[in-house]
Protein backbone atom coordinates (compact mmCIF):
# COMPACT_ATOMS: atom_id res chain seq x y z
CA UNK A 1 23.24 -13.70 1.85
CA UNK A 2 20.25 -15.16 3.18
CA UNK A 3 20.01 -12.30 5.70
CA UNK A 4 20.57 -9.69 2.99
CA UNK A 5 17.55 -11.24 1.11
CA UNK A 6 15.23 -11.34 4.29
CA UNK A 7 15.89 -7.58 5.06
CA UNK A 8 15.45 -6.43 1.44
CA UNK A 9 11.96 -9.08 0.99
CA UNK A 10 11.13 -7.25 4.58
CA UNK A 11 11.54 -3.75 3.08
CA UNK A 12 9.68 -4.39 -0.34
CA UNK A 13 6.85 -5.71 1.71
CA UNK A 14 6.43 -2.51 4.26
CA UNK A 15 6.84 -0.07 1.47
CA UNK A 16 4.00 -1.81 -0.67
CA UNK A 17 2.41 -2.30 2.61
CA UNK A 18 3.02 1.58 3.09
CA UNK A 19 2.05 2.96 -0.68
CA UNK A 20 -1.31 0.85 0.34
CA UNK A 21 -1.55 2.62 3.15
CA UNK A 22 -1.90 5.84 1.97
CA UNK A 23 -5.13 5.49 0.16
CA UNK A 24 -8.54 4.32 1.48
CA UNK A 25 -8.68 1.10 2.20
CA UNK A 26 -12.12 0.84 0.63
CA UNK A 27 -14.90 2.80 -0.92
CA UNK A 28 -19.01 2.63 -1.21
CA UNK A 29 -21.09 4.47 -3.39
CA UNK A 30 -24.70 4.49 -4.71
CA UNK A 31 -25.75 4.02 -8.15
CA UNK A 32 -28.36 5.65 -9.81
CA UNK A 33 -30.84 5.32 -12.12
CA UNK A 34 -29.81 5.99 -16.00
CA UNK A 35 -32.91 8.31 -16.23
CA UNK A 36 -36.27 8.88 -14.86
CA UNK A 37 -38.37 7.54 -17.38
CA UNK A 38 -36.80 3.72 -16.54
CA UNK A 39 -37.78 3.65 -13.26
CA UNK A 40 -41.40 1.84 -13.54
CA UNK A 41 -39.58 -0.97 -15.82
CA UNK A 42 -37.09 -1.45 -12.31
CA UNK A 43 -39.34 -1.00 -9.22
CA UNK A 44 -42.89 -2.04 -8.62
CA UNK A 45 -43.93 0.87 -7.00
CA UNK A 46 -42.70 4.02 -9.35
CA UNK A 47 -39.53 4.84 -6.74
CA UNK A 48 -35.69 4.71 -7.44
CA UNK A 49 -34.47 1.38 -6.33
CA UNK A 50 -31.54 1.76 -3.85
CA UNK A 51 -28.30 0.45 -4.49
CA UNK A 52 -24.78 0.80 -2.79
CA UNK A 53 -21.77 -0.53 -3.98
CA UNK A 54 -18.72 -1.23 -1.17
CA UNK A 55 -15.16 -2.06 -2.37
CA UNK A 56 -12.77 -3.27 -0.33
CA UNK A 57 -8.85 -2.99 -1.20
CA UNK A 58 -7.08 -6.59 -0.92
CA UNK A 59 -3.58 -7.65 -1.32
CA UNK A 60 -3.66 -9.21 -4.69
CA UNK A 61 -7.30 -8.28 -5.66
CA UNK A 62 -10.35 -6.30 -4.52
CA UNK A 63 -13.76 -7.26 -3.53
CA UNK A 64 -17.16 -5.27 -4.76
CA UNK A 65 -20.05 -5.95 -3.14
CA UNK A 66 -23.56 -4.82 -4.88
CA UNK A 67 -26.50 -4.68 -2.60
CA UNK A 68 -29.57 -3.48 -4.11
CA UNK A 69 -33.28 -2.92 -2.49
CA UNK A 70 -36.72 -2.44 -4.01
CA UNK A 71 -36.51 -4.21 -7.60
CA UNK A 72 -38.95 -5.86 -9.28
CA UNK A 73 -38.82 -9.22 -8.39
CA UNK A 74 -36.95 -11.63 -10.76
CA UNK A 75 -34.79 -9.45 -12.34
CA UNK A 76 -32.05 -10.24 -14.12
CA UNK A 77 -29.23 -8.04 -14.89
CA UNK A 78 -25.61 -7.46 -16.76
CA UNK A 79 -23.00 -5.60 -14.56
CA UNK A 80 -19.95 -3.63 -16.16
CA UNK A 81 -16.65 -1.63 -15.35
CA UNK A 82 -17.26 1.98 -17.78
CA UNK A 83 -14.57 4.56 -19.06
CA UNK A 84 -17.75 6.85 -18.88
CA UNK A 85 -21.33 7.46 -16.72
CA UNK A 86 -23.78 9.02 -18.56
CA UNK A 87 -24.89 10.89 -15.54
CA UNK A 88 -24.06 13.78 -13.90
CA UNK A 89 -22.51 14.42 -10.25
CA UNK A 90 -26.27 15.33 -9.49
CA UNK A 91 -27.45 11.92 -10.63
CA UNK A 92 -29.03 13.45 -13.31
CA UNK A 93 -28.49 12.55 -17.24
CA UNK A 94 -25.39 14.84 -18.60
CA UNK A 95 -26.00 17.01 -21.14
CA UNK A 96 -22.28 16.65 -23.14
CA UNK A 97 -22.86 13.22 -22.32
CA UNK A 98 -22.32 11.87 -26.34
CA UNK A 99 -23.88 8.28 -25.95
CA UNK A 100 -21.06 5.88 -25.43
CA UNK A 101 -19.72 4.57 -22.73
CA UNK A 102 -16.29 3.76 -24.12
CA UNK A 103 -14.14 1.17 -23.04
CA UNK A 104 -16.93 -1.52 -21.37
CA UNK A 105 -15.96 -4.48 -18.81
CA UNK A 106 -18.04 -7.33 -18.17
CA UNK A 107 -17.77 -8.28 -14.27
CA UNK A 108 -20.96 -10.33 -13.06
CA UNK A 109 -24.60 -11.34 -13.47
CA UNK A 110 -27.11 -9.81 -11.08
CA UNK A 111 -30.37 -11.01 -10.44
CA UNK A 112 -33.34 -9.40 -8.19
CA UNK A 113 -35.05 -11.97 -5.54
CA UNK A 114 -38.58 -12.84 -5.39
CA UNK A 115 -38.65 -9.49 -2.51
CA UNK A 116 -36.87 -7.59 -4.65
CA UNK A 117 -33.60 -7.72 -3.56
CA UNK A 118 -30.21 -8.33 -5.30
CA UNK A 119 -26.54 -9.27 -4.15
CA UNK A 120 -23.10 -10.05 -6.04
CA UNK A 121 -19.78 -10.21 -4.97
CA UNK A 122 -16.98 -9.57 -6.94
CA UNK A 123 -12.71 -10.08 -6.47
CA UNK A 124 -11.25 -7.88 -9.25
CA UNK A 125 -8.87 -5.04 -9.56
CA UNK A 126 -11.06 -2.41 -9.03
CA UNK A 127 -9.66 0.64 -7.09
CA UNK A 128 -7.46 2.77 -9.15
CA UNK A 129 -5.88 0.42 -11.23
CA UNK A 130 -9.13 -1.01 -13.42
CA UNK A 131 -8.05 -0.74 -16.76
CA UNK A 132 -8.33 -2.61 -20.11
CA UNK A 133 -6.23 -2.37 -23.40
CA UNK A 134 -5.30 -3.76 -26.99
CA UNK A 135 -2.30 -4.38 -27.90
CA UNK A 136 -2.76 -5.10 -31.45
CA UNK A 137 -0.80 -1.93 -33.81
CA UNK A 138 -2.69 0.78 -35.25
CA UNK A 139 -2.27 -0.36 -38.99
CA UNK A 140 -0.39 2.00 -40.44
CA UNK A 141 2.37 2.06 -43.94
CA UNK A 142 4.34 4.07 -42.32
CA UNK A 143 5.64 1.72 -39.15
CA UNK A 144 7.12 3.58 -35.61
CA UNK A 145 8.49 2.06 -32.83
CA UNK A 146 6.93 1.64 -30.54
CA UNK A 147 4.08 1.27 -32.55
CA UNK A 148 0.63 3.33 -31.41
CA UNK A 149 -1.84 0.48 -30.51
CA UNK A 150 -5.60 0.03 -31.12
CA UNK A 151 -6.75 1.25 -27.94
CA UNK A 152 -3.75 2.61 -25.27
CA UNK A 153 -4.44 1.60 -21.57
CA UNK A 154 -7.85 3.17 -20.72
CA UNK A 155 -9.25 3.30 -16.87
CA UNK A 156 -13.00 1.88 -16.22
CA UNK A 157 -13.57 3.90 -13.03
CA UNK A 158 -17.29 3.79 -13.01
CA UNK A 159 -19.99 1.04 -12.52
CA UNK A 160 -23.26 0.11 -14.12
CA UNK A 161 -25.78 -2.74 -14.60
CA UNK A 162 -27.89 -3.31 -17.91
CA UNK A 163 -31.22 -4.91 -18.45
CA UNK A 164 -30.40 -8.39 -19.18
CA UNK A 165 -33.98 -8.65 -21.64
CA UNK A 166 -34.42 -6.12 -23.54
CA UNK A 167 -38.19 -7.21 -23.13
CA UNK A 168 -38.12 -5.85 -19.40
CA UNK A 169 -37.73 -2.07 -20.98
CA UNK A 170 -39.69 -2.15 -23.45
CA UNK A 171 -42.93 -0.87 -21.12
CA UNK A 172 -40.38 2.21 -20.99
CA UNK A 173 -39.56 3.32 -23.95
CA UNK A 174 -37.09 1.04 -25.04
CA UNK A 175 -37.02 -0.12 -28.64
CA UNK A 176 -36.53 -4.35 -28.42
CA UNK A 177 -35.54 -4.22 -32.23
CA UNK A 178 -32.06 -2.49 -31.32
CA UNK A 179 -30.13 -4.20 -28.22
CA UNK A 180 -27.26 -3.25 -26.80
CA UNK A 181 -24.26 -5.31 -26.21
CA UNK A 182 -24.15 -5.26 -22.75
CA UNK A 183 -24.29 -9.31 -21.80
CA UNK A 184 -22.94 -12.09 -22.58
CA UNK A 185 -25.17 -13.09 -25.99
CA UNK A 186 -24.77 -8.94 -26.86
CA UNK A 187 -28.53 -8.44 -27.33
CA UNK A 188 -29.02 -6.61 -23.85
CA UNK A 189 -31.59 -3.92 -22.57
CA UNK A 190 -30.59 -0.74 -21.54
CA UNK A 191 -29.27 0.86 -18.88
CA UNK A 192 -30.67 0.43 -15.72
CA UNK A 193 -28.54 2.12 -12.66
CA UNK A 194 -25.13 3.52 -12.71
CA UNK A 195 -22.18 5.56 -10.48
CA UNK A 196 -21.46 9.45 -10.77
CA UNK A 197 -18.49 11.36 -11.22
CA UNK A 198 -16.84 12.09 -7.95
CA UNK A 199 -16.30 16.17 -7.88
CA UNK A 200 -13.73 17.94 -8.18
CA UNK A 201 -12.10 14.90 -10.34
CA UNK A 202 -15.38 14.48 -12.01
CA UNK A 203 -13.63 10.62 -12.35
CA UNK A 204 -15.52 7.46 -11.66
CA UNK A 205 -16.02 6.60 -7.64
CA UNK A 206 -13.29 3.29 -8.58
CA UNK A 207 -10.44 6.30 -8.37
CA UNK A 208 -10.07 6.47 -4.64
CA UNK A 209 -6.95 8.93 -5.15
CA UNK A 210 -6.87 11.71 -8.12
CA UNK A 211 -4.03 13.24 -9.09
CA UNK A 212 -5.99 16.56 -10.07
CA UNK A 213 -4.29 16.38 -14.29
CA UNK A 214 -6.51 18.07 -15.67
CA UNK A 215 -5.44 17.30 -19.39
CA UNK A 216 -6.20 13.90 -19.15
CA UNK A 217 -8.63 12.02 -21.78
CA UNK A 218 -11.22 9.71 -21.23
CA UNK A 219 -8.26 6.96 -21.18
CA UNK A 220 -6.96 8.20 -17.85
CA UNK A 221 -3.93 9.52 -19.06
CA UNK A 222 -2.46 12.62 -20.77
CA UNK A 223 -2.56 12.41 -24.27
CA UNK A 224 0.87 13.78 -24.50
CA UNK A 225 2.41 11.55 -21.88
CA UNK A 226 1.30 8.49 -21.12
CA UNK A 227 3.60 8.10 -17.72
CA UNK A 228 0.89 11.26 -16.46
CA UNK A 229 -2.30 9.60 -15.34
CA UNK A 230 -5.43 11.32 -13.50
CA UNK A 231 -5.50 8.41 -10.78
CA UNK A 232 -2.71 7.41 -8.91
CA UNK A 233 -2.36 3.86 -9.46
């Protein structure tokens, strides 16, 4: 008996080990910035900062690490998972780009040194599996089982920080009357940096391993069947 349950814990293990094995064990991937016109409220001397994201694949979680080079010194800023960039492979803004991000995941702080430099770590799920629901029922008078919920299981494949003070864009356009939501007291800055669809997926660089569905909606999944997903998890 015991036997039979070593040899079947043994096999679980080296398949999972195996399935893992099959994608990348980890990924890196710059971030750029939201548009031109916010570079001067980010760098001192009127060029892109430079920042690279690496993600490393773990056993129960994975680690991100943000590195970023030639901010203006004391920074701060709001980092979150996206459903969508508002970019284009070509790092430039996207035209059918509509002005929401959708589904939005807070993951860290970041803060720029007196030299201008920034670093965070974070252990998450990150690579193909990032995701956020609610489970609470579409209200409805006319109950199904299983009932539709608020918002089905939606992928956050790409990654962005925010301006922390909205006062720190202001110099750049942005309008301090009307923050956006992106930190922890929801009166945030715009966006500062973010990641690009990945080509021919045109998915967030988080998917290490598309499935090439190309019905899928900005949740991830086809809208017909849910069990169909554009990233193998």
């Amino acid at each position: 008996m015991h036997r039979l349950l070593g040899a079947t814990t043994a096999f679980c293990v080296m398949s999972s080990l195996a399935m893992a094995g099959d994608k990348p064990d980890h990924a890196v991937f710059k971030l750029y910035p939201a548009k031109d016109t916010i570079i001067p409220c980010l760098s001192e001397n009127s060029e892109a900062p430079r920042a690279v994201v690496e993600v490393k694949r773990g056993d129960l979680n994975d680690t991100g690490i943000i590195r970023v080079k030639g901010l203006k010194p004391d920074l701060d800023f709001d980092v979150f998972t996206v459903q969508r960039s508002s970019l284009g492979s070509d790092g430039k803004p996207a035209a059918d780009f509509k002005g929401s991000f959708g589904l939005a995941w807070y993951q860290s702080d970041l803060h720029s040194d007196h030299h201008g430099n920034a670093l965070v770590i974070i252990k998450t799920i990150l690579l193909d599996q990032i995701f956020g629901f609610d489970s609470d029922a579409v209200p409805t008078t006319t109950p199904v089982t299983p009932a539709p919920t608020v918002l089905k299981p939606t992928n956050t494949f790409h990654l962005g920080f925010w301006f922390n003070d909205p006062k720190d864009a202001a110099a750049c356009g942005f309008d301090v009357t009307k923050p956006t939501p992106f930190n922890g007291e929801h009166k945030a800055g715009p966006l500062a940096m973010i990641s690009v669809p990945v080509e021919p997926a045109d998915l967030g660089p988080l998917c290490t391993d598309p499935t090439g569905l190309k019905t899928a909606d900005d949740s991830g999944a086809d809208p017909t069947d849910f069990t169909k997903l554009a990233c193998n998890p």
